[in-house]
Structure formats: structure tokens, C-alpha cells
PDB file of N, CA and C in Angstrom:
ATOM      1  N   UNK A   1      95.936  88.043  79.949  1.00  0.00           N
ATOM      2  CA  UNK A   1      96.663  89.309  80.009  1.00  0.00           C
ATOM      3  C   UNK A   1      97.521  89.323  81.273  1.00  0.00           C
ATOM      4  N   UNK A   2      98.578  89.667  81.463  1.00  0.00           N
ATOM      5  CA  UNK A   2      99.422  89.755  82.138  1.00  0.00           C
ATOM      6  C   UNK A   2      99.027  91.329  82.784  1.00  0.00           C
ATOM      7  N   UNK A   3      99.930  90.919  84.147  1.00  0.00           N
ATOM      8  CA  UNK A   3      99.253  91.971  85.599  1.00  0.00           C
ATOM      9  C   UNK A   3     100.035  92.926  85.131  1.00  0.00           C
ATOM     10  N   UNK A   4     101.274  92.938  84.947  1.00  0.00           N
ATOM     11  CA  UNK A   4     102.332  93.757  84.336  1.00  0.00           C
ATOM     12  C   UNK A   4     101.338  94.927  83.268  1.00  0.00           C
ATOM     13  N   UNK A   5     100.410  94.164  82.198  1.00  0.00           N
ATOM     14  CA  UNK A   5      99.576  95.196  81.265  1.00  0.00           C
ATOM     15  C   UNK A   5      98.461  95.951  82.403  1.00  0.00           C
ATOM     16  N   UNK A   6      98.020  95.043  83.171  1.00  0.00           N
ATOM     17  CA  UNK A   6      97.214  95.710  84.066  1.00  0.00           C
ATOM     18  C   UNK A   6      97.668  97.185  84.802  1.00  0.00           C
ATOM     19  N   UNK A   7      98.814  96.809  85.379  1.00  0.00           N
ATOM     20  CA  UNK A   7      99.331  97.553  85.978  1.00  0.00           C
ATOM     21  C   UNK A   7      99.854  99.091  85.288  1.00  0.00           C
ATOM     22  N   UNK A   8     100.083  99.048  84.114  1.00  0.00           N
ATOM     23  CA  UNK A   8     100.066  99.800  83.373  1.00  0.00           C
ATOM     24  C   UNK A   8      99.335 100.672  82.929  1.00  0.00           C
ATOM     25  N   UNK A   9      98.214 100.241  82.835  1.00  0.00           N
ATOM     26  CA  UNK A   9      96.639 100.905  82.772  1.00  0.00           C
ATOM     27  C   UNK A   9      96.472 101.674  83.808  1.00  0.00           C
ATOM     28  N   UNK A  10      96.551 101.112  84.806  1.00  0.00           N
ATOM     29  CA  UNK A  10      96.080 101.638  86.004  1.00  0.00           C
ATOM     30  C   UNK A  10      97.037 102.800  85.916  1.00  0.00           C
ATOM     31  N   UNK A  11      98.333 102.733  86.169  1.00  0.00           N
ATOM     32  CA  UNK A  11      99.042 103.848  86.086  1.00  0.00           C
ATOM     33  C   UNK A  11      98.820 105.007  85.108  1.00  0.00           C
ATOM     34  N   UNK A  12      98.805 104.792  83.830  1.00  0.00           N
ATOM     35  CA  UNK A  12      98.145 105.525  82.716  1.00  0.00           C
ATOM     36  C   UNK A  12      96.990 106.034  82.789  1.00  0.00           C
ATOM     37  N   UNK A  13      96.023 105.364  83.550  1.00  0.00           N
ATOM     38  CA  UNK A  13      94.527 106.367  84.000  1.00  0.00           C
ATOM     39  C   UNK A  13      94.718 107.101  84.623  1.00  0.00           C
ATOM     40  N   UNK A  14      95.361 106.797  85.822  1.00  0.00           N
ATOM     41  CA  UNK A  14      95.194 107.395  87.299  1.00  0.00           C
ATOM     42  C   UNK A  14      96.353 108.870  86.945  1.00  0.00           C
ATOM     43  N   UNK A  15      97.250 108.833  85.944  1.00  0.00           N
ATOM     44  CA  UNK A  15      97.995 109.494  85.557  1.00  0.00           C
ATOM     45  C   UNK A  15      97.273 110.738  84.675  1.00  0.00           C
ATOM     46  N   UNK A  16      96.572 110.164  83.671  1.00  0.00           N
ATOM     47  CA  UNK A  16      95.835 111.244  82.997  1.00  0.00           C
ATOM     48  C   UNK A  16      94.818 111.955  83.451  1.00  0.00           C
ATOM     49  N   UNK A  17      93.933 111.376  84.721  1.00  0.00           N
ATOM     50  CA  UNK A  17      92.738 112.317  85.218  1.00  0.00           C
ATOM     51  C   UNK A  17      93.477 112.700  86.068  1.00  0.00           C
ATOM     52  N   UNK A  18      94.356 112.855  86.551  1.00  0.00           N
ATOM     53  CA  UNK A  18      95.125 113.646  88.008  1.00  0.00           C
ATOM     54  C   UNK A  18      95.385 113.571  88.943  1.00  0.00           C
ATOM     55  N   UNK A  19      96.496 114.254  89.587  1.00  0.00           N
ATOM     56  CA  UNK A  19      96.880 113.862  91.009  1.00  0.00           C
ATOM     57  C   UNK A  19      95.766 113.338  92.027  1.00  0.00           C
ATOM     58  N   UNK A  20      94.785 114.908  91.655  1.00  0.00           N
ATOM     59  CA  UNK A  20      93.583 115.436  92.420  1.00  0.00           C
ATOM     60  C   UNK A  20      92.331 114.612  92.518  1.00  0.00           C
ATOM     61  N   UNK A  21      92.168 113.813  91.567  1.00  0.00           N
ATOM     62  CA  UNK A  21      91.180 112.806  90.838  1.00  0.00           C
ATOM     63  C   UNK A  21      91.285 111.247  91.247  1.00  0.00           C
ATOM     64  N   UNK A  22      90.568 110.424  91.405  1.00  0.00           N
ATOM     65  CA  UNK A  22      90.699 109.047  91.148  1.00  0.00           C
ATOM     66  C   UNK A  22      89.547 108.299  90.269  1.00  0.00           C
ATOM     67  N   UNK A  23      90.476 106.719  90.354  1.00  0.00           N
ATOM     68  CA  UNK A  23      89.583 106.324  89.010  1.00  0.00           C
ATOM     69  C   UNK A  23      89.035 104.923  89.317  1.00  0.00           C
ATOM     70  N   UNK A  24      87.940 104.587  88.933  1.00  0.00           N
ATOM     71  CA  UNK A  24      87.304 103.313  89.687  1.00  0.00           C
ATOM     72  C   UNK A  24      87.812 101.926  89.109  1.00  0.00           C
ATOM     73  N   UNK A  25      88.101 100.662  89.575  1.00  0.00           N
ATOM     74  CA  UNK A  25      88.917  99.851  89.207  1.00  0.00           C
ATOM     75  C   UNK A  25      88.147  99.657  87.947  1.00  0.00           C
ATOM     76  N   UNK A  26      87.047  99.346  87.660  1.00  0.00           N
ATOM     77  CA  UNK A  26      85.922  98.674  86.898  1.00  0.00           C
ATOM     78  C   UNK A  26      86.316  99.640  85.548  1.00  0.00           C
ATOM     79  N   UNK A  27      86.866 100.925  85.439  1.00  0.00           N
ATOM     80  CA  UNK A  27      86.847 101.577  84.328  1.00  0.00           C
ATOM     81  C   UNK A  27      88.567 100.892  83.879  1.00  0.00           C
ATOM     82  N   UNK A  28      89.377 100.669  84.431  1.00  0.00           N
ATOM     83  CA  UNK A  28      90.455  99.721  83.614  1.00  0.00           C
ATOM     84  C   UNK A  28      90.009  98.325  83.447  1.00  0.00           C
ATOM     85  N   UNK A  29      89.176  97.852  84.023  1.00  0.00           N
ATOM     86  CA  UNK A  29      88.227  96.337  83.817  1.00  0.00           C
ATOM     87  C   UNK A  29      87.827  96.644  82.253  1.00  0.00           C
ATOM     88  N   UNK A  30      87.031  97.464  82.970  1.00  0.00           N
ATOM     89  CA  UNK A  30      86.228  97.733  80.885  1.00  0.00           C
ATOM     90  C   UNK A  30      87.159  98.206  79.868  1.00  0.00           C
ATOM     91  N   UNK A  31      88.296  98.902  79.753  1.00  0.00           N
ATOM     92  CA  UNK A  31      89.131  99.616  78.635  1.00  0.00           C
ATOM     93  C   UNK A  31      90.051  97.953  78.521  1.00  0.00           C
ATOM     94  N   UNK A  32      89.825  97.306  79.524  1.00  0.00           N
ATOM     95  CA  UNK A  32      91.160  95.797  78.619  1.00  0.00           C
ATOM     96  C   UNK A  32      90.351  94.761  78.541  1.00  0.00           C
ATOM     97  N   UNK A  33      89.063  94.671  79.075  1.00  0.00           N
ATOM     98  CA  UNK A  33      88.336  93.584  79.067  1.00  0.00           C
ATOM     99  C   UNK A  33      86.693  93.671  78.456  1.00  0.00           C
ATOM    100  N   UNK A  34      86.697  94.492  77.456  1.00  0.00           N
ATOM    101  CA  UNK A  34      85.104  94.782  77.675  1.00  0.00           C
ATOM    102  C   UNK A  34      84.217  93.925  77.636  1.00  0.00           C
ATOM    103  N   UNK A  35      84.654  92.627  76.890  1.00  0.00           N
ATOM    104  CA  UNK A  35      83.009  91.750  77.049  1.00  0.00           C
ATOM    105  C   UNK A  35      82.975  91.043  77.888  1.00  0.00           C
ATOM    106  N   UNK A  36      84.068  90.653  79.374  1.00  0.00           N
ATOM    107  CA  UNK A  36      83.674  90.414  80.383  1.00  0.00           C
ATOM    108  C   UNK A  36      84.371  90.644  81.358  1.00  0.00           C
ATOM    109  N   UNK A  37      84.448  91.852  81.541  1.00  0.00           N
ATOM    110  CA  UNK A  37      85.088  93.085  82.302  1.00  0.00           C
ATOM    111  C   UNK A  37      84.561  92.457  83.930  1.00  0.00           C
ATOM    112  N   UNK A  38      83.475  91.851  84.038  1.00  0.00           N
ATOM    113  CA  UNK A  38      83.166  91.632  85.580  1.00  0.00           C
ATOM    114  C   UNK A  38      84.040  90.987  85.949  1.00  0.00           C
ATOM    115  N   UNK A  39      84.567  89.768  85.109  1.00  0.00           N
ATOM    116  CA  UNK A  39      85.511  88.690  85.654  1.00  0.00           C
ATOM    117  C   UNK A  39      87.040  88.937  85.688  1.00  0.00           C
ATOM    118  N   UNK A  40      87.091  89.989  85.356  1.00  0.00           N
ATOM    119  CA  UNK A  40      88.569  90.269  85.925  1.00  0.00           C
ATOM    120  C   UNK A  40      88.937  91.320  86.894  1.00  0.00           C
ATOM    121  N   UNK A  41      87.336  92.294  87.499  1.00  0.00           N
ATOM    122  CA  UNK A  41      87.582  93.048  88.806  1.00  0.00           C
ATOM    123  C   UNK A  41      88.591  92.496  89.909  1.00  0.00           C
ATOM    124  N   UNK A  42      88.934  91.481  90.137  1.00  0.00           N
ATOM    125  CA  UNK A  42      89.501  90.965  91.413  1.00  0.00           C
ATOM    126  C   UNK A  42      91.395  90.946  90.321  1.00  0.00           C
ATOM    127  N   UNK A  43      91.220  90.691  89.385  1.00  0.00           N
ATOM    128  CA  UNK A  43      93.125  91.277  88.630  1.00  0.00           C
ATOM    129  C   UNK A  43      93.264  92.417  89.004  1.00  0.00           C
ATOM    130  N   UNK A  44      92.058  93.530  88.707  1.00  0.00           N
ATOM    131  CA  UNK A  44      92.674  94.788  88.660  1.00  0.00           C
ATOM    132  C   UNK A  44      92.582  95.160  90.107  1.00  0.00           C
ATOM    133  N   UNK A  45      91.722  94.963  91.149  1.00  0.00           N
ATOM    134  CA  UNK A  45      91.993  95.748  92.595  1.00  0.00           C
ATOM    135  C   UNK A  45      93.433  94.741  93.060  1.00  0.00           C
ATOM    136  N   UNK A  46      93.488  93.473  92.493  1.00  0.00           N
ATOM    137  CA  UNK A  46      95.126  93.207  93.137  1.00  0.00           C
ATOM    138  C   UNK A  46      96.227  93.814  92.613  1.00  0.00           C
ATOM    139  N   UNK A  47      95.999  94.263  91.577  1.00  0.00           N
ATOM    140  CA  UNK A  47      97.053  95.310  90.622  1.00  0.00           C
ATOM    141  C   UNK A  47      97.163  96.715  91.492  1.00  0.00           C
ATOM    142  N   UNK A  48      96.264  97.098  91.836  1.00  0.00           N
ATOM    143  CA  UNK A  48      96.326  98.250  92.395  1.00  0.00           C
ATOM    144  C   UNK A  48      96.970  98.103  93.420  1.00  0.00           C
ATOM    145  N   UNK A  49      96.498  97.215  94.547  1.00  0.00           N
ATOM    146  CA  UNK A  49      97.318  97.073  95.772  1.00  0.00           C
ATOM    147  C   UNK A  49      98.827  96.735  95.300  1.00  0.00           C
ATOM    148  N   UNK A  50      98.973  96.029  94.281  1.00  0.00           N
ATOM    149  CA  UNK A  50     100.463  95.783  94.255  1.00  0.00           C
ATOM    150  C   UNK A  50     101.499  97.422  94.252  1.00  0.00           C
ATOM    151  N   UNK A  51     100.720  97.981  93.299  1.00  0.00           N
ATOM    152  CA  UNK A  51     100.675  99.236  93.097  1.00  0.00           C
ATOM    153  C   UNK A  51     101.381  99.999  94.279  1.00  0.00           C
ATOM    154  N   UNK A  52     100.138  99.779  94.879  1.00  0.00           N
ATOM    155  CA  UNK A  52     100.206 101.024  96.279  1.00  0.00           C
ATOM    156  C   UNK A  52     101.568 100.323  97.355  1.00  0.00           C
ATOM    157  N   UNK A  53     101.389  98.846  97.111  1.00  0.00           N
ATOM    158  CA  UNK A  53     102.984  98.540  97.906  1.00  0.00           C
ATOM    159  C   UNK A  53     103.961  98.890  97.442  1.00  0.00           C
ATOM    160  N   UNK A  54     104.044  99.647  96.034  1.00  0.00           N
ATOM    161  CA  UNK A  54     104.711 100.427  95.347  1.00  0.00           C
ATOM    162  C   UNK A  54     105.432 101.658  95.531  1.00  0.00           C
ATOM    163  N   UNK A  55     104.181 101.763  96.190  1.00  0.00           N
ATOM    164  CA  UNK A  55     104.152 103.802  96.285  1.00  0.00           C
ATOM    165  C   UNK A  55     104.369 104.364  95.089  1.00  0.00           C
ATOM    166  N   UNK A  56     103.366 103.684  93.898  1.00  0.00           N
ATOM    167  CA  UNK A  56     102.860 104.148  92.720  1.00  0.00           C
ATOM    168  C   UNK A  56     101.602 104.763  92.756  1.00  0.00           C
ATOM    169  N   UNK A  57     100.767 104.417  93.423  1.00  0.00           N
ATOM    170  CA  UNK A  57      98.858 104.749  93.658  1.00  0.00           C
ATOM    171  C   UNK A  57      99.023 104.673  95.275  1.00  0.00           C
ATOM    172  N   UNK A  58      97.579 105.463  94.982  1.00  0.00           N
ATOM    173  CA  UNK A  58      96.593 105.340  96.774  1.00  0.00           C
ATOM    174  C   UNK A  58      95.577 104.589  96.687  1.00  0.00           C
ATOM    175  N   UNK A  59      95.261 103.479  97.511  1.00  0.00           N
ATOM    176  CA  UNK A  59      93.842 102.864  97.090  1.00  0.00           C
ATOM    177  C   UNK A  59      93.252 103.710  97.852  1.00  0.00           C
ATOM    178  N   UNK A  60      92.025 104.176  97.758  1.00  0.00           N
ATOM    179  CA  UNK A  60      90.779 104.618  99.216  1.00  0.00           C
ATOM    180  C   UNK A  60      89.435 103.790  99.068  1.00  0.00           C
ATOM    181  N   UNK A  61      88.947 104.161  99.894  1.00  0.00           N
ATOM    182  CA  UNK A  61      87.866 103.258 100.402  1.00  0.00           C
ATOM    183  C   UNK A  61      87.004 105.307 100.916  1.00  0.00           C
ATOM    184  N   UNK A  62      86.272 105.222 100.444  1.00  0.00           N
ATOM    185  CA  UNK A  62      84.857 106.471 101.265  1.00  0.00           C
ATOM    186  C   UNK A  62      86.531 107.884 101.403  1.00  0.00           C
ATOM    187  N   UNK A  63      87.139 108.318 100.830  1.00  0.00           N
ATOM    188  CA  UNK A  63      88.392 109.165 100.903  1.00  0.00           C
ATOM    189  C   UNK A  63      89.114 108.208 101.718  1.00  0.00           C
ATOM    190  N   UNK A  64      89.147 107.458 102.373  1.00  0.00           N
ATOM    191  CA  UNK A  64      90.454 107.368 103.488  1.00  0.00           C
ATOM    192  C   UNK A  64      91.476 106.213 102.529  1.00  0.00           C
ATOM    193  N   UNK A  65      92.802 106.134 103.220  1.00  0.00           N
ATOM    194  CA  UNK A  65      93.540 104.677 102.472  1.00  0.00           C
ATOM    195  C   UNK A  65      93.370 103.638 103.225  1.00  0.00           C
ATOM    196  N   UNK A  66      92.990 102.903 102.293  1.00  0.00           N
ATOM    197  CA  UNK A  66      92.898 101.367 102.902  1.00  0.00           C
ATOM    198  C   UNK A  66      93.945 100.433 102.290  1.00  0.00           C
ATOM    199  N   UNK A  67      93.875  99.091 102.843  1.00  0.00           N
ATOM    200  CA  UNK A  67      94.886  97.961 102.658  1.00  0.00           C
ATOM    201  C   UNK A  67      93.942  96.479 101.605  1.00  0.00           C
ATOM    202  N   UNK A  68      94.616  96.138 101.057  1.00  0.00           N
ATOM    203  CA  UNK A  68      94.035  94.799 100.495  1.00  0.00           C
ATOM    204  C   UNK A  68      93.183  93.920 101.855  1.00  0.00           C
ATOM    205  N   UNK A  69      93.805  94.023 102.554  1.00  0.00           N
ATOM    206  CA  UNK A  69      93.494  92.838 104.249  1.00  0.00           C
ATOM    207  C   UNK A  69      91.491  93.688 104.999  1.00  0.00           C
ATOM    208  N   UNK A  70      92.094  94.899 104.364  1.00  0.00           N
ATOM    209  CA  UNK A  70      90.844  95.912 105.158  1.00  0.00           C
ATOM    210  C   UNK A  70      89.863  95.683 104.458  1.00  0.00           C
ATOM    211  N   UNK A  71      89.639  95.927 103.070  1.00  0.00           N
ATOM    212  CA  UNK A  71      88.657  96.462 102.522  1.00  0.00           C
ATOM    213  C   UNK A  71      87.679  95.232 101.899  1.00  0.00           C
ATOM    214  N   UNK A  72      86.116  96.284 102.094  1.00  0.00           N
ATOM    215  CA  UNK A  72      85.244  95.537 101.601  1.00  0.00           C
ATOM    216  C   UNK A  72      84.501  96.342 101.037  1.00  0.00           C
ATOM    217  N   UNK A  73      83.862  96.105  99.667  1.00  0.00           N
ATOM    218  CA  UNK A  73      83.320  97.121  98.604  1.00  0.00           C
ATOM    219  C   UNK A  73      83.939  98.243  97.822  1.00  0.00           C
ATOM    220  N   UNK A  74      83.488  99.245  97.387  1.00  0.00           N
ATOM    221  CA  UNK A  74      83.917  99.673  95.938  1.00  0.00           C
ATOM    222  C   UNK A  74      85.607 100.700  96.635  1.00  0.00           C
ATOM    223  N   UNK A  75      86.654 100.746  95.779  1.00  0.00           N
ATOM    224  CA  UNK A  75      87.654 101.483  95.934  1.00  0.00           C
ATOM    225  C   UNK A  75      87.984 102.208  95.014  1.00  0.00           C
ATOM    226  N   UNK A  76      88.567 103.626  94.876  1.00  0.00           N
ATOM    227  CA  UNK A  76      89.097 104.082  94.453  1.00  0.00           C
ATOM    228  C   UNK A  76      90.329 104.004  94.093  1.00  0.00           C
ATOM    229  N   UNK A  77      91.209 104.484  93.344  1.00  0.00           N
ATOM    230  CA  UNK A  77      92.612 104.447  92.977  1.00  0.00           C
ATOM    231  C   UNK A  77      92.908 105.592  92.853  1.00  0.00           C
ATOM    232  N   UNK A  78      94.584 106.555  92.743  1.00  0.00           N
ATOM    233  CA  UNK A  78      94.645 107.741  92.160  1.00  0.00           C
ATOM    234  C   UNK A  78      96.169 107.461  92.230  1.00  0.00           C
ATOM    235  N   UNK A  79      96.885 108.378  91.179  1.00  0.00           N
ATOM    236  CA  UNK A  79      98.306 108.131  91.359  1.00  0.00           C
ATOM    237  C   UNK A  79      99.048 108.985  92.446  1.00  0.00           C
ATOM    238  N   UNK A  80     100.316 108.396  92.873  1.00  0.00           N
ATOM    239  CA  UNK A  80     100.817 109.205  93.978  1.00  0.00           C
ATOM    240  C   UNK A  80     101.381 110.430  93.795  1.00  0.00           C
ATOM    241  N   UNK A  81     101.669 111.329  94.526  1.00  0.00           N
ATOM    242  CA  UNK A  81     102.423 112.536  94.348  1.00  0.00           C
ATOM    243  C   UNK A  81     103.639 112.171  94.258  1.00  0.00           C
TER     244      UNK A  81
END
């Protein structure tokens, strides 16, 4: 699957639960990958960051924004204002 479909998803989630809302990478893992959704976590958090170099999404980390270079463990996504 191409990052391009990834990226799409992500936008389309983060779009439908809300500005206000974010959405965990692992739930666009599972809606394009379900029977082995683990092995493509590391497509979709690089999708996101591509994203956020976008100024399409926010990644966070515990509420705050973080960077691809920073983070370690689970992130959030949400789309931008």
C-alpha cells in the first residue's frame, strides 16, 4: 500500500472525530491492515509526521507536540485547524 493511501486515512480519521479529538496511529493500522496491522505501525507514525511537516495534523506525545527525532512510545494524531 502506498503512503499516499496511508496518508489519506489518517487525514479522513483525524477529520471525522474532530478538531477537538485525536486518533491513535494503530486505529488506521487496523482499518487498512487488519490481519497484520502490528507490522505496519512504523508506515503509519511516518505518515503522520510527514503529515505534520505538512501542517496537515499535530502529532502529541502525553498532550504536548512532538517531532519524529523526539518521540518514544504511544502518539496521538489530530487534524490541524
Amino acid at each position: 500500500m502506498h503512503d499516499s493511501t496511508i496518508e489519506q486515512s489518517i487525514l479522513q480519521m483525524a477529520a471525522s472525530r474532530g478538531a477537538d479529538k485525536t486518533i491513535c496511529p494503530s486505529e488506521v493500522a487496523r482499518a487498512l491492515f487488519p490481519a497484520d496491522w502490528r507490522n505496519h505501525m512504523e508506515e503509519v507514525r511516518q505518515s503522520a509526521f510527514q503529515l505534520q511537516q505538512e501542517g496537515k495534523v499535530s502529532v502529541t506525545q502525553k498532550g504536548q507536540p512532538v517531532h519524529s527525532h523526539e518521540v518514544k512510545g504511544p502518539i496521538r494524531i489530530k487534524i490541524s485547524r
